[in-house]
Protein backbone atom coordinates (compact mmCIF):
# COMPACT_ATOMS: atom_id res chain seq x y z
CA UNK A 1 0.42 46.74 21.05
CA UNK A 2 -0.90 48.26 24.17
CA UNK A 3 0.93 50.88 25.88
CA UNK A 4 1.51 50.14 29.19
CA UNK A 5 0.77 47.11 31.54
CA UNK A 6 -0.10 48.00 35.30
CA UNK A 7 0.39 45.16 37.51
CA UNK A 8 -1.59 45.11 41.27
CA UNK A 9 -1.08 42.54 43.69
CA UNK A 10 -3.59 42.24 45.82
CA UNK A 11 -3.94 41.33 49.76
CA UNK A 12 -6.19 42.63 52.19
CA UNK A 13 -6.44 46.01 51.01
CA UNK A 14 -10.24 46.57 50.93
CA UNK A 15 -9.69 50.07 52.13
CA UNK A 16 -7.34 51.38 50.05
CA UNK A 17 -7.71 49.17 46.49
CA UNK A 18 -10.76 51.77 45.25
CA UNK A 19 -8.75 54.88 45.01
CA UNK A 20 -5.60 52.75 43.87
CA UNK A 21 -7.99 51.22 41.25
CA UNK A 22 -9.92 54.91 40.04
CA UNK A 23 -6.17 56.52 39.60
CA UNK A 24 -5.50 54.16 36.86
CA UNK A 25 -8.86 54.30 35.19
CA UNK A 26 -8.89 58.06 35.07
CA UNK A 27 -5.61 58.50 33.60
CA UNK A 28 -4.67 60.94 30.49
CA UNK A 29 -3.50 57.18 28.54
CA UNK A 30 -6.34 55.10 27.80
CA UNK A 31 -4.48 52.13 25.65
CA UNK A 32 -3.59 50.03 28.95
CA UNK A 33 -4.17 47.21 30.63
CA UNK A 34 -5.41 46.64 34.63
CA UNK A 35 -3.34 43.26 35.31
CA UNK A 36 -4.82 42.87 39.21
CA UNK A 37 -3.35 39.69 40.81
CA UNK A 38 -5.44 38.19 43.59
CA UNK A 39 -3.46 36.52 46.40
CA UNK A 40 -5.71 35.14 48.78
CA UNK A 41 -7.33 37.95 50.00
CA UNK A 42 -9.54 37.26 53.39
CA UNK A 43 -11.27 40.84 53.23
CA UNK A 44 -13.40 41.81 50.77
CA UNK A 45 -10.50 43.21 48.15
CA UNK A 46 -11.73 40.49 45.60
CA UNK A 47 -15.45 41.61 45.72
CA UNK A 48 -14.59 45.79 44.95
CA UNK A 49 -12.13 44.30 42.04
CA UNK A 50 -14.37 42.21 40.42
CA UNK A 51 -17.48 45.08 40.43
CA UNK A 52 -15.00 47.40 39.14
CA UNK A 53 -13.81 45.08 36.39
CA UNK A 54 -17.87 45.65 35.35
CA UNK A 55 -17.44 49.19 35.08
CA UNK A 56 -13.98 49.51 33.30
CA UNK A 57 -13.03 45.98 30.54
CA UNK A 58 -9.46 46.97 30.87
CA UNK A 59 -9.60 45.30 34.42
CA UNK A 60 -7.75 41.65 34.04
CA UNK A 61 -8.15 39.46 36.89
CA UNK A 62 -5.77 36.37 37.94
CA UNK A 63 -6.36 34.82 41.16
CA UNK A 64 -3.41 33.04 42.85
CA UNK A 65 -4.67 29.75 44.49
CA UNK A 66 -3.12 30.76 47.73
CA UNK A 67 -1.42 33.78 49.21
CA UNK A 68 2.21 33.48 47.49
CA UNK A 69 3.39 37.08 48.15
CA UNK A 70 3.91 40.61 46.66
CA UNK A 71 6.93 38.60 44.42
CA UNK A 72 5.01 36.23 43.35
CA UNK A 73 1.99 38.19 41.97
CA UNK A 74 4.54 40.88 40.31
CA UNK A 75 6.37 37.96 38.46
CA UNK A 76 3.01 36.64 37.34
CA UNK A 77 1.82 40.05 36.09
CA UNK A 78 5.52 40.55 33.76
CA UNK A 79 4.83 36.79 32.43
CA UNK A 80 1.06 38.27 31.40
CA UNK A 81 1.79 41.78 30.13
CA UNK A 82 1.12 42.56 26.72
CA UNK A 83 2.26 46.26 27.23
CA UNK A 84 5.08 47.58 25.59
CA UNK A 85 5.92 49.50 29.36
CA UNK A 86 5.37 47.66 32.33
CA UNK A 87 4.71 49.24 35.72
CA UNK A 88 4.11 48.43 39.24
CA UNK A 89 1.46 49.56 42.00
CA UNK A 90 0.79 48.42 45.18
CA UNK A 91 -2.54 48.01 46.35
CA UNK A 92 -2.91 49.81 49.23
CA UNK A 93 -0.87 53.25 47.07
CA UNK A 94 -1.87 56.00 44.27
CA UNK A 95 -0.75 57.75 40.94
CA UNK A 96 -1.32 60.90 39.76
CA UNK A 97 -3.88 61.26 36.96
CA UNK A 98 -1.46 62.76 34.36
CA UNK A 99 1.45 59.89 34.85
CA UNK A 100 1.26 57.52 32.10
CA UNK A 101 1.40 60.20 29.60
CA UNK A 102 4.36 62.02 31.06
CA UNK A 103 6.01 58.81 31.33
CA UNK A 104 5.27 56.58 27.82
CA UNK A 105 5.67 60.04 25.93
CA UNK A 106 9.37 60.82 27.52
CA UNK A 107 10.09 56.83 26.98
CA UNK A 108 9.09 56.73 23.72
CA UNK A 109 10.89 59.69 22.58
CA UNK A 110 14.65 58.44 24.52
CA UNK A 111 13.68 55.17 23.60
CA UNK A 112 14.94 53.85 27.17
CA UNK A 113 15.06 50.47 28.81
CA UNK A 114 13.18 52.12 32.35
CA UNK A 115 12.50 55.43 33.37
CA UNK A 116 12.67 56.58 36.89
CA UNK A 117 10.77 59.31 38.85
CA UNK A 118 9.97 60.51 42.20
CA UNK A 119 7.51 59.66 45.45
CA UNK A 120 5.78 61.72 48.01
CA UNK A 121 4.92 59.57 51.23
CA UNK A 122 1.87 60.18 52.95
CA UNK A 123 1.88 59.10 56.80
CA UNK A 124 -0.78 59.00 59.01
CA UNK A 125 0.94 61.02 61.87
CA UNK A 126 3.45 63.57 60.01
CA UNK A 127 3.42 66.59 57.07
CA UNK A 128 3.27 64.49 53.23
CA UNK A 129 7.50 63.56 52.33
CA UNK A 130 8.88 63.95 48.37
CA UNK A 131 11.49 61.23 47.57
CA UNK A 132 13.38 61.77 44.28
CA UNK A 133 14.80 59.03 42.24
CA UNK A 134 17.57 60.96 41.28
CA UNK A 135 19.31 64.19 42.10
CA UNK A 136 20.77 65.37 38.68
CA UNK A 137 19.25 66.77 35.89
CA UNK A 138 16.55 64.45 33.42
CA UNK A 139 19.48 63.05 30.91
CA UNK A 140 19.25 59.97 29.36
CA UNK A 141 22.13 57.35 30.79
CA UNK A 142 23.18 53.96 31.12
CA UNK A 143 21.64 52.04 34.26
CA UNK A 144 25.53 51.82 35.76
CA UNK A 145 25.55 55.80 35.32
CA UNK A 146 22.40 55.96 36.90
CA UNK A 147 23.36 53.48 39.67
CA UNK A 148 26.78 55.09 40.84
CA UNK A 149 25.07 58.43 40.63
CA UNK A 150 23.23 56.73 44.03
CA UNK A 151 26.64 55.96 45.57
CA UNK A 152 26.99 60.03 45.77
CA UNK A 153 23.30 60.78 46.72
CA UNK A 154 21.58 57.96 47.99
CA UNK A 155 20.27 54.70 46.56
CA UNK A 156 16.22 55.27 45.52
CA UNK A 157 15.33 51.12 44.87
CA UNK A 158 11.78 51.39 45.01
CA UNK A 159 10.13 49.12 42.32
CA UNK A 160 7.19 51.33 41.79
CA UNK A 161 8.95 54.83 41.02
CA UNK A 162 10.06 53.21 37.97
CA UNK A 163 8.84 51.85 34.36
CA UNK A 164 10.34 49.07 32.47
CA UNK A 165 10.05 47.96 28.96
CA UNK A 166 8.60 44.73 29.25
CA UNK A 167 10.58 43.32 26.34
CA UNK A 168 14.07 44.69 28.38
CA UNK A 169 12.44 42.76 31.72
CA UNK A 170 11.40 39.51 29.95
CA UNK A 171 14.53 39.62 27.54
CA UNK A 172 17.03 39.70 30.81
CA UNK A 173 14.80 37.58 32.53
CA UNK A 174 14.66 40.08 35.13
CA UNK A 175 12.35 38.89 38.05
CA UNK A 176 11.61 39.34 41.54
CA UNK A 177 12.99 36.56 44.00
CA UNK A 178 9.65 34.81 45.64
CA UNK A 179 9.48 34.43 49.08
CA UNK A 180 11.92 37.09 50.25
CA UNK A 181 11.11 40.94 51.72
CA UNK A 182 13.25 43.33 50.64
CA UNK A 183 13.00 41.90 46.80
CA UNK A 184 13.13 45.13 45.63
CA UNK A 185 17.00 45.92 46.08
CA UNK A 186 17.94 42.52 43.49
CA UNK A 187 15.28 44.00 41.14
CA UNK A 188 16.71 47.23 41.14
CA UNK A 189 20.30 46.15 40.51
CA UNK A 190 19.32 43.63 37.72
CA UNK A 191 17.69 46.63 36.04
CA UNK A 192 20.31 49.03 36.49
CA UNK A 193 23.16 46.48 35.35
CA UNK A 194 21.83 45.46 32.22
CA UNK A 195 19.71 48.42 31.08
CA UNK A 196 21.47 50.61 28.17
CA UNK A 197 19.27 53.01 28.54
CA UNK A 198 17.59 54.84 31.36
CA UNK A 199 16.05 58.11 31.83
CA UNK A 200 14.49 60.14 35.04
CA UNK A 201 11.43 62.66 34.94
CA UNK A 202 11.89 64.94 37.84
CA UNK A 203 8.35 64.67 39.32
CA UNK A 204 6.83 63.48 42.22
CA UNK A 205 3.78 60.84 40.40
CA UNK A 206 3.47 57.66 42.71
CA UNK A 207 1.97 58.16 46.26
CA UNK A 208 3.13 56.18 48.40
CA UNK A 209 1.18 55.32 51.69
CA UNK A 210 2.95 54.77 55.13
CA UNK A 211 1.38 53.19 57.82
CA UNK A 212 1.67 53.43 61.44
CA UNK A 213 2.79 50.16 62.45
CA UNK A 214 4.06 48.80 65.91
CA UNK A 215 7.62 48.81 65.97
CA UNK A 216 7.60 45.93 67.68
CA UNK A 217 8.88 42.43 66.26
CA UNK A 218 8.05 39.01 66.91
CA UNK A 219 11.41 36.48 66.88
CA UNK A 220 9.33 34.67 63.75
CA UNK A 221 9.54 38.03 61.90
CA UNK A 222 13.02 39.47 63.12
CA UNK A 223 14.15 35.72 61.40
CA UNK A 224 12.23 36.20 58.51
CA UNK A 225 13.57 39.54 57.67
CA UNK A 226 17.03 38.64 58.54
CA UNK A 227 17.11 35.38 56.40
CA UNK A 228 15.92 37.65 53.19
CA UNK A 229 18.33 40.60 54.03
CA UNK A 230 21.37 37.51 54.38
CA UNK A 231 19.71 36.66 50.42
CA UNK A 232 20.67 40.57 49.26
CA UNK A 233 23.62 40.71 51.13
CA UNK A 234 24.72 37.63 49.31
CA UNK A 235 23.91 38.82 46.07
CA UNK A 236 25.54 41.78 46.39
CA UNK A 237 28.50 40.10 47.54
CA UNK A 238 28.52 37.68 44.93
CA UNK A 239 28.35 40.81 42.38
CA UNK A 240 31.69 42.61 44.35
CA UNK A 241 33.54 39.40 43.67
CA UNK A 242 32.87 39.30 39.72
CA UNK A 243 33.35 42.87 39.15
CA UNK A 244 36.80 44.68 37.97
CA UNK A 245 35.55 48.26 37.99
CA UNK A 246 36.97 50.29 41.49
CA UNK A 247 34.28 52.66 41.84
CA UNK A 248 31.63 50.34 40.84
CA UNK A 249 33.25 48.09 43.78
CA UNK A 250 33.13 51.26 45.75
CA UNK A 251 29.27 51.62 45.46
CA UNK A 252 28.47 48.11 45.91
CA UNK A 253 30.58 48.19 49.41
CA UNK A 254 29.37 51.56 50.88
CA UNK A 255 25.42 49.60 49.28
CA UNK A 256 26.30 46.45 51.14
CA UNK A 257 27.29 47.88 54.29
CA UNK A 258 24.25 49.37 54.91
CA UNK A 259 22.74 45.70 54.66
CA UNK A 260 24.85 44.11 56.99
CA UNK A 261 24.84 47.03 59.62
CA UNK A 262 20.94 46.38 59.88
CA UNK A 263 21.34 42.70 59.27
CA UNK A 264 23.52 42.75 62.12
CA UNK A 265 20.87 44.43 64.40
CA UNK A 266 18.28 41.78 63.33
CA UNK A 267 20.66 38.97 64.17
CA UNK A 268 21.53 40.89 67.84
CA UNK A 269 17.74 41.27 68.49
CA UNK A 270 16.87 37.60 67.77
CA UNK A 271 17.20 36.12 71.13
CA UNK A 272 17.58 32.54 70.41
CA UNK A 273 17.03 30.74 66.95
CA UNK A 274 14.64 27.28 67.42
CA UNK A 275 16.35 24.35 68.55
CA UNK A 276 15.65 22.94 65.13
CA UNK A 277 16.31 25.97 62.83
CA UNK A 278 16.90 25.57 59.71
CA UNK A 279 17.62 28.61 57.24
CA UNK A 280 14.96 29.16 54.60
CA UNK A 281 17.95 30.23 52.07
CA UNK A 282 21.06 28.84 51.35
CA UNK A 283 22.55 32.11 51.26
CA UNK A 284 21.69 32.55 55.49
CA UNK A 285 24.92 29.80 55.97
CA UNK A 286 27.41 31.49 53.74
CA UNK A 287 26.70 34.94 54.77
CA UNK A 288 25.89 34.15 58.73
CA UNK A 289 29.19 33.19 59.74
CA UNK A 290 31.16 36.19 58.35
CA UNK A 291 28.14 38.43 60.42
CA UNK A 292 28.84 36.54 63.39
CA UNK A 293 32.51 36.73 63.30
CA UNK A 294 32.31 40.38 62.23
CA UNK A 295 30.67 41.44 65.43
CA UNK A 296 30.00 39.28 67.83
CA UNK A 297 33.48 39.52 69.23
CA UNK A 298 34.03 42.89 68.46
CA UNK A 299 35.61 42.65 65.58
CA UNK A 300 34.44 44.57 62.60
CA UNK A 301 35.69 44.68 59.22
CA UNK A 302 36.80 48.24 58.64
CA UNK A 303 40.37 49.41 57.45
CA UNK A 304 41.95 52.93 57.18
CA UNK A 305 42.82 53.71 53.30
CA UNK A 306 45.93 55.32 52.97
CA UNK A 307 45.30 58.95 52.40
CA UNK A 308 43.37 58.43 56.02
CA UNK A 309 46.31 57.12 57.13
CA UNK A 310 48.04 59.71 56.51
CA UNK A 311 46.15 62.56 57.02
CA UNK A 312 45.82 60.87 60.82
CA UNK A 313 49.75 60.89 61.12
CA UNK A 314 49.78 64.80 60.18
CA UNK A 315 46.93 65.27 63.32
CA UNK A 316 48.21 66.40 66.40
CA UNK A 317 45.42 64.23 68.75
CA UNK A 318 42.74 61.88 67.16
CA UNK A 319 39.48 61.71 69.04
CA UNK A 320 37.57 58.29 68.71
CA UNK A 321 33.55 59.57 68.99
CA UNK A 322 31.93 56.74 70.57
CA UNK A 323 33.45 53.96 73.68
CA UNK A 324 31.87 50.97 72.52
CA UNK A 325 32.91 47.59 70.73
CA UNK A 326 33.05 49.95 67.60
CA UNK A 327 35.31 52.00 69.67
CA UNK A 328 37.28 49.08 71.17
CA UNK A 329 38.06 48.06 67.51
CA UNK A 330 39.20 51.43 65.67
CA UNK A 331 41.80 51.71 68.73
CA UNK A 332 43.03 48.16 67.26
CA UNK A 333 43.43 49.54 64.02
CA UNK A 334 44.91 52.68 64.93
CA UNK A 335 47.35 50.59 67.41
CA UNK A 336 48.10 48.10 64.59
CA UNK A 337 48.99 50.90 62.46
CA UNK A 338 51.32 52.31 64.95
CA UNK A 339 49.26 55.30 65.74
CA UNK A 340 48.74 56.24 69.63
CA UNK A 341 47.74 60.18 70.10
CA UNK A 342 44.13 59.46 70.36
CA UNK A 343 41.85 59.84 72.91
CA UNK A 344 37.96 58.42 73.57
CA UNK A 345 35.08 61.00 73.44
CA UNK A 346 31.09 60.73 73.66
CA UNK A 347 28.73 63.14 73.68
CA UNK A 348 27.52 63.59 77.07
CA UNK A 349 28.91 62.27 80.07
CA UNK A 350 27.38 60.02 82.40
CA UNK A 351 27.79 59.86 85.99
CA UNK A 352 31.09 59.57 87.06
CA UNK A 353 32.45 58.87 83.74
CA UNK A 354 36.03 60.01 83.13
CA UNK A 355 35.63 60.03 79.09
CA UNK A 356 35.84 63.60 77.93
CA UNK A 357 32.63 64.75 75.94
CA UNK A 358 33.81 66.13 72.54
CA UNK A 359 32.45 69.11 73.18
CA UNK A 360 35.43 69.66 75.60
CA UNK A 361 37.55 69.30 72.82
CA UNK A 362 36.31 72.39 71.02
CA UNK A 363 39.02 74.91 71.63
CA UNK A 364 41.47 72.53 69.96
CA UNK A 365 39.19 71.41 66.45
CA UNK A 366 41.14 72.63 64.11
CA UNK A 367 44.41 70.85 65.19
CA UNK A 368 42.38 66.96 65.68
CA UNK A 369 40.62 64.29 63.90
CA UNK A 370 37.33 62.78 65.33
CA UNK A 371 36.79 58.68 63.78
CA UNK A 372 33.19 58.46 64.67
CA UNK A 373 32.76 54.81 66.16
CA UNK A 374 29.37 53.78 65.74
CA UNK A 375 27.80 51.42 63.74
CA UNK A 376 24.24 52.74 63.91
CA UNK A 377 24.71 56.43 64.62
CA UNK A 378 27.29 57.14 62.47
CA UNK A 379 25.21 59.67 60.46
CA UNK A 380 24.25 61.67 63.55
CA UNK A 381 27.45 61.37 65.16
CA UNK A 382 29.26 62.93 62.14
CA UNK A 383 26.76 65.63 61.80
CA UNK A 384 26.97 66.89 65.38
CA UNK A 385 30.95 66.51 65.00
CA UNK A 386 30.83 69.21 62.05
CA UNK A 387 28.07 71.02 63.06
CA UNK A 388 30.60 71.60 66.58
CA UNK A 389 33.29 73.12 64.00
CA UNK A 390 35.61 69.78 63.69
CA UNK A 391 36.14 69.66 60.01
CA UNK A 392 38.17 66.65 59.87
CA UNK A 393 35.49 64.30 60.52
CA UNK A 394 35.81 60.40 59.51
CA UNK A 395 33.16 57.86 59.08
CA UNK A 396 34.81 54.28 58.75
CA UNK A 397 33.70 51.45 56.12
CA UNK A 398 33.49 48.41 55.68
CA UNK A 399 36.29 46.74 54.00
CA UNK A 400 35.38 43.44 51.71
C-alpha cells in the first residue's frame, strides 16, 4: 500500500502550483502519490502540471469538467486515494521537505485516526505568523479530548494542518460539503467526533500563503458567505441539540457563537437581498429567522449563569462597557433580574457626551464589575478593562 495520498485542487494558481508541486516531490518519503485535481483552470496551471507529471510518474491527474470548487476536488481526491494517510494542500501553499516522514513515522507508531500539527502564514505585507494546532504537550487522545482542549485555547480547523487515515475518512464517510466556503469547520468536527485516536506533532510543517486582498465585498459575495456560514451554524446547532455532555455543550456554544456574531455582520452588511431570492441551502430558512430576531431588534440571546449572578449582587456598582443595542440589552437582563447599581461606560468620550469613560472609574476597580457589551469588540474591550486594573471583568455568551 502506498504511504500517503496528497490531494491538490487546482484553480488558477499558475504562480504558485511549481513550488507547491517541487515540496512534495523532494520530500524525505518517496512511497506517495501526487493526486492533482484540475478544476477548470483559465491560466496556465494545467500546462506546468502536466510537464511536471513528465518529470516525476507519481503525478496523477483528474480533470473536473467544470470548475466545481475546492470541496469538490478534495472529495474526489479521498474517493481516489490509495494511501494509507491522506493529506491536503492547496495549490497556491507549501510543505516542508522533511514532513511526511515526521508525520507517517509518529502515525504509524500511535497508530492514530489523524494527526495534527502547526502553520506559519506568510503575508505579503507583515513579519511570517506560527499557528499551532494545539497548545498541550504531543499525547495521543481521543478527537473529543482534542476538540474541548480548543474550547480552552482556541479552535485550529484548518484542513491542511492535519493527516487522516484514509480508511478512518472513507469508513465514516467523512466528506467535505460541496458548494459551501467555510467547509472546513464540518470537516473538522466530523473528524474530531468520531476519531479514537488523534495525535499532534508540535511543529510548524505547512506554509500557508496569505494574500492581500480588498476588503471590500460585493452583495453577491457577502450572500454567498452568509448562506454557507447559516449551513455551519446549522450543523453545529443540530449537534448541541443531540448531545448530553455539559462541557461538550459548552464548547459547541462558545464555537457557535463565534459563527453567528460574524454571520450576523454579513447579514447587517447585505443591504437588500434580490427581489426574487431564494436561499441556496435549506439550512439559510431555519437558521435566518432566529439571526434576525436575535438582533435586529436588539435583542440578543445572552443570560447571566448563576455564580455571575451572584457575584454581581456582592458588587457595589456594575459598569456596562459599551452604550449600544448590546448595551441596551444587558441593562434588560440586569433589570429583569432585579439588579439596578449599574452605570454605562465607553472608552472615550465624545463631544458632549455625559457617559463616563471607564477610565474615570479607576479609583473605585476593585469594589465594581465591568459586563463588556459588545458583540464585535468584546476581546479588546475586556483586555483594556484588565489591563486598567478591573479584575472582575465579564464577557457575556450566548445562551442556546
Amino acid at each position: 500500500m502506498t504511504k500517503l495520498s496528497v490531494v491538490i485542487p487546482i484553480y488558477n494558481a499558475e504562480k504558485y502550483i511549481e513550488k507547491c508541486l517541487l515540496s512534495v516531490m523532494h520530500q524525505d518519503v518517496t512511497d506517495i502519490e501526487i493526486i492533482c485535481v484540475l478544476d477548470g483552470a483559465t491560466d496556465n496551471s494545467e500546462r506546468i502540471v502536466r510537464n511536471m507529471q513528465t518529470m516525476d510518474d507519481r503525478i496523477i491527474i483528474i480533470s473536473n469538467d467544470i470548475n466545481r470548487g475546492q470541496s469538490y476536488s478534495r472529495n474526489v481526491g479521498i474517493k481516489k486515494a490509495t494511501g494509507k494517510y491522506s493529506l491536503f494542500l492547496d495549490a497556491d501553499d507549501f510543505i516542508d521537505n522533511k514532513a511526511f516522514g515526521l508525520l507517517i513515522k509518529n502515525a504509524d507508531e500511535r497508530e492514530l485516526d489523524v494527526l495534527g500539527f502547526n502553520l506559519y502564514q506568510i503575508y505579503e505585507d507583515k513579519p511570517q505568523q506560527t499557528l499551532k494546532a494545539k497548545s498541550k504537550e504531543e499525547k495521543v487522545c481521543s478527537g473529543i479530548e482534542f476538540f474541548l482542549d480548543g474550547y480552552k485555547t482556541g479552535y485550529h480547523m484548518v484542513t491542511c494542518t492535519y493527516m487522516y487515515r484514509t480508511d478512518f475518512l472513507i469508513g465514516n464517510s467523512i466528506y467535505f460539503i460541496n458548494g459551501i466556503f467555510y467547509e472546513d469547520n464540518i470537516f473538522y468536527l466530523d473528524c474530531m467526533f468520531k476519531a479514537q485516536k488523534v495525535g499532534y506533532v508540535d511543529k510548524a510543517l505547512y506554509c500557508y500563503r496569505r494574500h492581500l486582498q480588498s476588503t471590500s465585498m460585493t452583495r453577491v459575495d457577502r450572500i454567498k458567505h452568509f448562506e454557507s456560514m447559516c449551513v455551519v451554524i446549522d450543523y453545529i446547532l443540530n449537534k448541541i441539540d443531540k448531545e448530553n455532555d455539559r462541557i461538550i455543550i459548552q464548547a459547541l456554544q462558545k464555537m457557535a457563537s463565534g459563527k453567528i456574531l460574524y454571520a450576523y455582520k454579513l447579514y447587517s452588511e447585505i443591504e437588500s437581498f434580490p427581489t426574487s431570492y431564494i436561499p441556496k441551502f435549506s439550512q439559510v430558512d431555519k437558521v435566518l429567522p432566529f439571526i434576525q430576531t436575535a438582533f435586529r431588534d436588539g435583542y440578543y440571546p445572552y443570560k447571566f449563569d448563576e455564580q455571575t449572578l451572584m457575584n454581581l449582587r456582592k458588587a457595589d456598582k456594575i459598569l456596562i462597557y459599551g452604550r449600544g443595542k448590546l448595551g441596551i440589552a444587558m441593562e434588560k437582563l440586569l433589570n429583569e433580574v432585579g439588579i439596578t447599581n449599574y452605570s454605562f461606560v465607553i472608552t472615550k468620550r465624545q463631544n458632549d457626551n455625559d457617559i463616563d469613560e471607564i477610565t474615570d472609574w479607576i479609583d473605585s476597580k476593585d469594589r465594581v464589575s465591568v459586563i463588556v457589551a459588545s458583540s464585535i469588540y468584546s476581546e479588546e474591550m475586556a483586555e483594556n478593562a484588565k489591563k486598567l486594573g478591573f479584575d472582575k471583568v465579564i464577557v457575556p455568551r450566548f445562551y442556546f
